[in-house]
PDB file of N, CA and C in Angstrom:
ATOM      1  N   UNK A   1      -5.935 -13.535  14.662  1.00  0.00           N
ATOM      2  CA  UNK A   1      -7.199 -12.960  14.252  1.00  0.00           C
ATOM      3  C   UNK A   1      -8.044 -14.028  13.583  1.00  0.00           C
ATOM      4  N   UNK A   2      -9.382 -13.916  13.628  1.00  0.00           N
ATOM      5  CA  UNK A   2     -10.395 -14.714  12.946  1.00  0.00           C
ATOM      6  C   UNK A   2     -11.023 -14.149  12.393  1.00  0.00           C
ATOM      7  N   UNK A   3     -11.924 -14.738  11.362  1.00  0.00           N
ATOM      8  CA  UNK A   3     -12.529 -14.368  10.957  1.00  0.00           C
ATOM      9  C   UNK A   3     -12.600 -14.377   9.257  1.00  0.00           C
ATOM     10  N   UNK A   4     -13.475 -13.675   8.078  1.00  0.00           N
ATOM     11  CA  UNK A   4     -12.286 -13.444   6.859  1.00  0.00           C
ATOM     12  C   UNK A   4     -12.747 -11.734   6.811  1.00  0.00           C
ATOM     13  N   UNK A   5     -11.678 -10.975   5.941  1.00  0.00           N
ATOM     14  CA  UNK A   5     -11.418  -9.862   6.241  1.00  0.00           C
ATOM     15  C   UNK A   5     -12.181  -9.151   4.726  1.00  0.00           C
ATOM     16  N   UNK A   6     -13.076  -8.147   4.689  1.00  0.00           N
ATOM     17  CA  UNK A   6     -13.643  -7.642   3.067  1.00  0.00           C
ATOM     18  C   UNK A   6     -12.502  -7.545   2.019  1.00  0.00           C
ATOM     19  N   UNK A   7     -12.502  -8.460   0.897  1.00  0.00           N
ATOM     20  CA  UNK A   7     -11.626  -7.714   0.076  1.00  0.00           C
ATOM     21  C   UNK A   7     -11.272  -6.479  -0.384  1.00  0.00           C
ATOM     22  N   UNK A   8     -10.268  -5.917  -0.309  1.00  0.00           N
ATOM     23  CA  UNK A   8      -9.649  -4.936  -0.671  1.00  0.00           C
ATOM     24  C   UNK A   8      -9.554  -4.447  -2.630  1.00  0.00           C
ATOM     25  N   UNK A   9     -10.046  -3.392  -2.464  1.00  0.00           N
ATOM     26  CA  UNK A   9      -9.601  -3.165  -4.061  1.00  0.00           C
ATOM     27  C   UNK A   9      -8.218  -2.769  -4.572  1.00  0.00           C
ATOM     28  N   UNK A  10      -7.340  -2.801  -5.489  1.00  0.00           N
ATOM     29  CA  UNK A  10      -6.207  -2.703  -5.713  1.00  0.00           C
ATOM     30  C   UNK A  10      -5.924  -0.580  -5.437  1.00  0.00           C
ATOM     31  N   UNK A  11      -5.070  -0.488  -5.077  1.00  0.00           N
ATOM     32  CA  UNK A  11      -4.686   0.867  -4.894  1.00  0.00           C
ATOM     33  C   UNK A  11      -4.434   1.407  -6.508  1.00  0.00           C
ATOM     34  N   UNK A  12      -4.527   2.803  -6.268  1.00  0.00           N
ATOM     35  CA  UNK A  12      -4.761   3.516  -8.090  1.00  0.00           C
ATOM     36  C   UNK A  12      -3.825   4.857  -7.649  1.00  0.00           C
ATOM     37  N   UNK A  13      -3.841   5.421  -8.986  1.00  0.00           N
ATOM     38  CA  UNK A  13      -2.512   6.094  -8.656  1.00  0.00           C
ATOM     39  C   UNK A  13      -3.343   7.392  -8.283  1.00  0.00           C
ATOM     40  N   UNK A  14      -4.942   7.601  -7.904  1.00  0.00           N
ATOM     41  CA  UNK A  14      -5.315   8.358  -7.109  1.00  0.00           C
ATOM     42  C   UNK A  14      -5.364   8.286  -5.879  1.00  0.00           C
ATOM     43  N   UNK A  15      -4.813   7.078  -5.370  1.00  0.00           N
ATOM     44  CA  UNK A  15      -4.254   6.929  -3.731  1.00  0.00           C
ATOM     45  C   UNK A  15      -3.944   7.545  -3.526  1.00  0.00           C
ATOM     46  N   UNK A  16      -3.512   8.489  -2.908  1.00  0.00           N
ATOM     47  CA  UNK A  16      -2.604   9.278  -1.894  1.00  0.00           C
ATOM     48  C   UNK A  16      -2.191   8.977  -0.544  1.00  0.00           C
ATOM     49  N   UNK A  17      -0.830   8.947  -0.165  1.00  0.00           N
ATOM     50  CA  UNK A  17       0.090   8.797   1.440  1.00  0.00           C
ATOM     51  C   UNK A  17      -0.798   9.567   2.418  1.00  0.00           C
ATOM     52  N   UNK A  18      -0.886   9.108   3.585  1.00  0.00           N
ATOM     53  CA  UNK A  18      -1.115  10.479   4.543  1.00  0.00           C
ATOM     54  C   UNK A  18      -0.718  11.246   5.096  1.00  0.00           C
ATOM     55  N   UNK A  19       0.916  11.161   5.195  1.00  0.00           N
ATOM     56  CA  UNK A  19       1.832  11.301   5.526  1.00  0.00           C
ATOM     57  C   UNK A  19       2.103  12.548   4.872  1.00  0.00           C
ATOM     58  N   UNK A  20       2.495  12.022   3.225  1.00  0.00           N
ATOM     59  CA  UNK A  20       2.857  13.445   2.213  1.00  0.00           C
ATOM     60  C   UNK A  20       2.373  13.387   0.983  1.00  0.00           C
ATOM     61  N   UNK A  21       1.417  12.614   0.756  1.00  0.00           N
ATOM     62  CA  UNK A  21       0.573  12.899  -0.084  1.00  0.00           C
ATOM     63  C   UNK A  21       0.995  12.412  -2.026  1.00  0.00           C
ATOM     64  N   UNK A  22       2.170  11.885  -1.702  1.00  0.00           N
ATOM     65  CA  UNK A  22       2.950  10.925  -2.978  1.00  0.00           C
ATOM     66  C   UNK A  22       1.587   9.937  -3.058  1.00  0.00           C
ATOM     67  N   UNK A  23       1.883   9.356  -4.088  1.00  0.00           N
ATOM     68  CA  UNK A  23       1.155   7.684  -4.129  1.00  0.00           C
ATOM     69  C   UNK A  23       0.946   6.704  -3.298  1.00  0.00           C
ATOM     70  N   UNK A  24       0.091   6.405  -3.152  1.00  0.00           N
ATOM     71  CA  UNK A  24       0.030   5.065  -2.043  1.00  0.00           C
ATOM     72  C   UNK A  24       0.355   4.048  -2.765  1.00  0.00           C
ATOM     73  N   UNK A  25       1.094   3.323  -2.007  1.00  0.00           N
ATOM     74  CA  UNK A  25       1.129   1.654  -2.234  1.00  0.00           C
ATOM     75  C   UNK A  25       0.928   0.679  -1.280  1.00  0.00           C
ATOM     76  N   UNK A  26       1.012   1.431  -0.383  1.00  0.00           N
ATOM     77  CA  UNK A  26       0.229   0.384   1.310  1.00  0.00           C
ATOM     78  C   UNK A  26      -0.876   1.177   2.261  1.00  0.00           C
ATOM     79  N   UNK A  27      -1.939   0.033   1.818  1.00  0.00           N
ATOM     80  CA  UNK A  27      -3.006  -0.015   2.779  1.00  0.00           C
ATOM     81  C   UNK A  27      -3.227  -0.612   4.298  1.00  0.00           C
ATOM     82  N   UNK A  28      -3.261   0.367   5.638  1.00  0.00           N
ATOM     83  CA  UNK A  28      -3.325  -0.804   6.386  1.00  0.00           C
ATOM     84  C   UNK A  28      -4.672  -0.248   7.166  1.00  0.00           C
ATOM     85  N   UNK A  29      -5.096  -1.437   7.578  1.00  0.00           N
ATOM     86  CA  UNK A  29      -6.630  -1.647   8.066  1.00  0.00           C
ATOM     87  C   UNK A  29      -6.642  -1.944   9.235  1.00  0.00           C
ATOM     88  N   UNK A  30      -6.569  -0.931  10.264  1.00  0.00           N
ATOM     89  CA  UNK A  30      -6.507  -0.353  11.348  1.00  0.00           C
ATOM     90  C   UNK A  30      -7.381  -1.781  12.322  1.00  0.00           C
ATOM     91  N   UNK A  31      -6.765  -2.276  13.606  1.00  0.00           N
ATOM     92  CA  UNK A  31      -7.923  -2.682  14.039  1.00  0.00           C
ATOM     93  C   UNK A  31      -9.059  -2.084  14.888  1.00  0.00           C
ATOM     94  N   UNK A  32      -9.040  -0.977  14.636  1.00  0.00           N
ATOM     95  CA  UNK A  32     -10.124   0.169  15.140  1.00  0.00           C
ATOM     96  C   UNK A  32     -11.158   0.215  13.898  1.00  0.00           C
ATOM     97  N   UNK A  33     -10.540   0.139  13.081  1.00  0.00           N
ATOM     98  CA  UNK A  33     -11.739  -0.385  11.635  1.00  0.00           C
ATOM     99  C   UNK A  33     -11.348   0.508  10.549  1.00  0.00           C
ATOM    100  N   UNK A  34     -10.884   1.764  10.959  1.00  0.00           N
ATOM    101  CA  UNK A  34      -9.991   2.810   9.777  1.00  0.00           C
ATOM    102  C   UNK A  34      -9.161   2.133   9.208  1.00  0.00           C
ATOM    103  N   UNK A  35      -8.400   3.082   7.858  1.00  0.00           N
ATOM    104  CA  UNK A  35      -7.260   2.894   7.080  1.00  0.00           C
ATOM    105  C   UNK A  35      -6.828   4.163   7.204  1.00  0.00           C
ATOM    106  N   UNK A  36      -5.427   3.850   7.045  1.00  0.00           N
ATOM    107  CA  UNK A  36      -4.352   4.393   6.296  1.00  0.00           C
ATOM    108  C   UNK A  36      -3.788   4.015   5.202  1.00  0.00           C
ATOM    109  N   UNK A  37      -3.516   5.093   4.356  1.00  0.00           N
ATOM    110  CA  UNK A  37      -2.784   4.925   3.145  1.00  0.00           C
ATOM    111  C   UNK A  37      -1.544   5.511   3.143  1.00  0.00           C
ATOM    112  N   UNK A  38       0.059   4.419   2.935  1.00  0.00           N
ATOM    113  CA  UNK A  38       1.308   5.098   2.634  1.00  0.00           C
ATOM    114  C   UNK A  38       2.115   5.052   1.360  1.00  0.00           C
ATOM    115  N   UNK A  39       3.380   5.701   1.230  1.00  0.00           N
ATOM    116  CA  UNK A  39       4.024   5.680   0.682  1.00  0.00           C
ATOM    117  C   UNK A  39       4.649   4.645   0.588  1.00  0.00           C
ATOM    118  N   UNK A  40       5.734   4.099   0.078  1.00  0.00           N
ATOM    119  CA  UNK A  40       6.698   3.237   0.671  1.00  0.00           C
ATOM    120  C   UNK A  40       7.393   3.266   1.263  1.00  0.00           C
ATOM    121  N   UNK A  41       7.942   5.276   1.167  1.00  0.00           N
ATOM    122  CA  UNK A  41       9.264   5.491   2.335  1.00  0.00           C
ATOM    123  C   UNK A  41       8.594   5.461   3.467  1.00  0.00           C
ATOM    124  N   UNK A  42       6.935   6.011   4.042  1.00  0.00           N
ATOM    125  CA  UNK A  42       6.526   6.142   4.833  1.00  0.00           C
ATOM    126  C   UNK A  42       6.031   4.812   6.016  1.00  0.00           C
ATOM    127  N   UNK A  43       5.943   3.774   4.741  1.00  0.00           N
ATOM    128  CA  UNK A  43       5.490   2.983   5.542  1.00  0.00           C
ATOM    129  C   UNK A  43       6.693   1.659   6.217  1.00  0.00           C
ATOM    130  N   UNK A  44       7.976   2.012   5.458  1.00  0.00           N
ATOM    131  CA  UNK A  44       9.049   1.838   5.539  1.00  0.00           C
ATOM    132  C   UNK A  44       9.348   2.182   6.686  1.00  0.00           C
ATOM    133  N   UNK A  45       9.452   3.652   7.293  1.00  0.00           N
ATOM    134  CA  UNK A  45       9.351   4.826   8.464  1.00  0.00           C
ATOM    135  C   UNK A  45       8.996   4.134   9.573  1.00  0.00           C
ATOM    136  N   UNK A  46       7.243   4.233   9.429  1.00  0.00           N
ATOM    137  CA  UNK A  46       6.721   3.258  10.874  1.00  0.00           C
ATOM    138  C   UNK A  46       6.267   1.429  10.172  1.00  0.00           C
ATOM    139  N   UNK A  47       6.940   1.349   9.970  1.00  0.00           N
ATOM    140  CA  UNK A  47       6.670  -0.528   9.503  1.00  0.00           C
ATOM    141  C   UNK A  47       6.309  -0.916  11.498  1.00  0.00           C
ATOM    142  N   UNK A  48       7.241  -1.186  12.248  1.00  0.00           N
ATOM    143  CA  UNK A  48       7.029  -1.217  13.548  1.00  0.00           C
ATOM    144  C   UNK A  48       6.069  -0.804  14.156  1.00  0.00           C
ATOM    145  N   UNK A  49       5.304   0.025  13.940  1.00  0.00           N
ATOM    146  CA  UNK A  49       4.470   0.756  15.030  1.00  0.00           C
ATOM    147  C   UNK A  49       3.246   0.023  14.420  1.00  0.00           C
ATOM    148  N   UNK A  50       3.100  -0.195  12.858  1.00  0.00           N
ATOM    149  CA  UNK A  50       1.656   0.101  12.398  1.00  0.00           C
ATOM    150  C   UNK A  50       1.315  -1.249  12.157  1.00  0.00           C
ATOM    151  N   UNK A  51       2.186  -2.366  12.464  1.00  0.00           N
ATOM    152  CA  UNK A  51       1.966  -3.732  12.653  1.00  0.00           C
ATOM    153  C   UNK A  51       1.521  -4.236  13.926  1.00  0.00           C
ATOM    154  N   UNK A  52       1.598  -3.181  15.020  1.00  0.00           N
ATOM    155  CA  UNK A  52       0.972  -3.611  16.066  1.00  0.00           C
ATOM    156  C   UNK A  52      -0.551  -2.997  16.250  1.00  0.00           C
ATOM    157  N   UNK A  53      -1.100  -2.427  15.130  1.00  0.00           N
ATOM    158  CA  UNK A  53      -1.816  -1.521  15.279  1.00  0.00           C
ATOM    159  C   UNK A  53      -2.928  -2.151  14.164  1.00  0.00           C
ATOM    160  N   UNK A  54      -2.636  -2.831  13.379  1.00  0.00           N
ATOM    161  CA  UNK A  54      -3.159  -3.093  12.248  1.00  0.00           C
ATOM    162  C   UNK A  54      -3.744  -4.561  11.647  1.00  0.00           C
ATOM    163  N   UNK A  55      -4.768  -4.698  11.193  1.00  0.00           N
ATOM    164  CA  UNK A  55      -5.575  -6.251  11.065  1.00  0.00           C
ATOM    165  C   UNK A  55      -5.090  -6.531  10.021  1.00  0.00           C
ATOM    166  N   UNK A  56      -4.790  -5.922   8.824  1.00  0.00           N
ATOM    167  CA  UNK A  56      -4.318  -6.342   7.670  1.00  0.00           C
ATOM    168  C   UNK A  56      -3.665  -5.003   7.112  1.00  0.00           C
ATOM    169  N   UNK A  57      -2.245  -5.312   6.517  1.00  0.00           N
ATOM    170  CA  UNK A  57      -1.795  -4.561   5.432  1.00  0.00           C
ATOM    171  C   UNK A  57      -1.496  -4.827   4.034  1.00  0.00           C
ATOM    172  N   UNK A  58      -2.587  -3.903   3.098  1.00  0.00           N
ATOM    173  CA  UNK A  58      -2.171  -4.167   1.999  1.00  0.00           C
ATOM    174  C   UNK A  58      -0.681  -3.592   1.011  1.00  0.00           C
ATOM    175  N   UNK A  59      -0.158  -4.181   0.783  1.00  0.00           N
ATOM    176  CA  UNK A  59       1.467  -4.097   0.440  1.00  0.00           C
ATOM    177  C   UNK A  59       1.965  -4.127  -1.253  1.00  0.00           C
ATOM    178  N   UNK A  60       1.325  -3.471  -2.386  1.00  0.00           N
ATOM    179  CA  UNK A  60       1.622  -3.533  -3.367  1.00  0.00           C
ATOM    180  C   UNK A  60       3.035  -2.597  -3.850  1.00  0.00           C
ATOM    181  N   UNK A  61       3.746  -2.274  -2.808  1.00  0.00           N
ATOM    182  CA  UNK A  61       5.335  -1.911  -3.088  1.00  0.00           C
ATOM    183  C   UNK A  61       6.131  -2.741  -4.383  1.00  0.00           C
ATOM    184  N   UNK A  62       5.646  -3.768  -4.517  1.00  0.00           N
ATOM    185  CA  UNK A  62       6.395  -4.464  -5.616  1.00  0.00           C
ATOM    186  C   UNK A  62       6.334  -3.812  -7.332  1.00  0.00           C
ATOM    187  N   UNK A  63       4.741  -3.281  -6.952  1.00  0.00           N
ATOM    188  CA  UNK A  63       4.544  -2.756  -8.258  1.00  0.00           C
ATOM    189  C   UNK A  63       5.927  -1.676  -8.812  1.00  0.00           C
ATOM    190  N   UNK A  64       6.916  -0.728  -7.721  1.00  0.00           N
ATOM    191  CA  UNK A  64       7.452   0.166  -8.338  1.00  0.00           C
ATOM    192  C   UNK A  64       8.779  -0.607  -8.752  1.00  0.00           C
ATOM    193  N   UNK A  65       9.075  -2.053  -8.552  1.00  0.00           N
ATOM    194  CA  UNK A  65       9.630  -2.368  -9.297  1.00  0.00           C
ATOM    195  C   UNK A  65       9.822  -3.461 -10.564  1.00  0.00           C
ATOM    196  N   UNK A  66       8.644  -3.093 -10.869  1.00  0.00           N
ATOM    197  CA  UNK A  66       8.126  -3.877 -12.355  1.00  0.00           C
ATOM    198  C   UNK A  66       8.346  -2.976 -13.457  1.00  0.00           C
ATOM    199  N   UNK A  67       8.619  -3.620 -14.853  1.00  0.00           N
ATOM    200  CA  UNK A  67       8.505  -2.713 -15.954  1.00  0.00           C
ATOM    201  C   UNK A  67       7.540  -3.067 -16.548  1.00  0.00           C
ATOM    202  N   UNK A  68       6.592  -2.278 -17.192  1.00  0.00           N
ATOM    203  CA  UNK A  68       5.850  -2.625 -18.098  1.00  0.00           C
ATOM    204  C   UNK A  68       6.154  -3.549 -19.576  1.00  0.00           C
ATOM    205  N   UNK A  69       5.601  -4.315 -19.770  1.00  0.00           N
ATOM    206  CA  UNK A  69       6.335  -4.906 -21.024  1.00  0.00           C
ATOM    207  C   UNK A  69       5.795  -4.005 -22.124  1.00  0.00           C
ATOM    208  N   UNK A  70       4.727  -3.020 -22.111  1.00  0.00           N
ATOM    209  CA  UNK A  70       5.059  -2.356 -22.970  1.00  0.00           C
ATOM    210  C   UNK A  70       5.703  -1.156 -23.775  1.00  0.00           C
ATOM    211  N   UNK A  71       6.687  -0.627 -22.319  1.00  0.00           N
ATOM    212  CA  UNK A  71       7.564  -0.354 -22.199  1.00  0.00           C
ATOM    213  C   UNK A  71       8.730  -0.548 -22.935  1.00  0.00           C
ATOM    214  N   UNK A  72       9.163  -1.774 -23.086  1.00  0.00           N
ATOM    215  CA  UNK A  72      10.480  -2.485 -23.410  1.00  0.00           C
ATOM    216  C   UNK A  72      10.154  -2.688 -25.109  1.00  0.00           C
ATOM    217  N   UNK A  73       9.213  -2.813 -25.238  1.00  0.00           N
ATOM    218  CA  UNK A  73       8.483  -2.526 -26.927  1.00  0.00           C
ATOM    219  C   UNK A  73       8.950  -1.572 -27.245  1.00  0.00           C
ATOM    220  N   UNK A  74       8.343  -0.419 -26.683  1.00  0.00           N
ATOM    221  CA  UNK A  74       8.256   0.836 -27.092  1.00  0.00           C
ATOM    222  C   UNK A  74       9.873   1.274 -27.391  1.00  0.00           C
ATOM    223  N   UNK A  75      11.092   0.552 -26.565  1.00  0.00           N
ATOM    224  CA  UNK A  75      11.970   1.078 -26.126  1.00  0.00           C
ATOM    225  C   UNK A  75      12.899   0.710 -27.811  1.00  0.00           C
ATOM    226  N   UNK A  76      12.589  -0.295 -28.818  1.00  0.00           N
ATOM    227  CA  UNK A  76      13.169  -0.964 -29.619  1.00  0.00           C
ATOM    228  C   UNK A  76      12.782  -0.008 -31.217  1.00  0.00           C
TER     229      UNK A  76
END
């Protein structure tokens, strides 16, 4: 692909899956010009299909395994 692609804004925990409607954490940007928004199990599900389908996916899955550090404060 060419080109550069609009930045993306970070996903919020008013994302919603399309699938089932949990949280999104992956955006993918259809090359028809749409999005979808998934879950992680969902996008886990069709990872295969939606990579052939898709110009860019945004992938913030990492976030569910971070702790907050203020968390670990709180925890003491």
């Amino acid at each position: 692909m060419t080109g550069t692609l609009a930045p993306t804004q970070p996903l919020t925990a008013a994302d919603r899956c399309d699938r089932c409607g949990a949280q999104a954490y992956v955006r993918v940007v259809l090359n028809s010009g749409g999005e979808l928004l998934f879950c992680a199990h969902h996008m886990r599900k069709h990872d295969d299909s939606l990579r052939k389908i898709a110009s860019e996916i945004q992938d913030e899955t990492n976030r569910l395994r971070s702790t907050p550090a203020s968390s670990q404060a709180e925890e003491r």
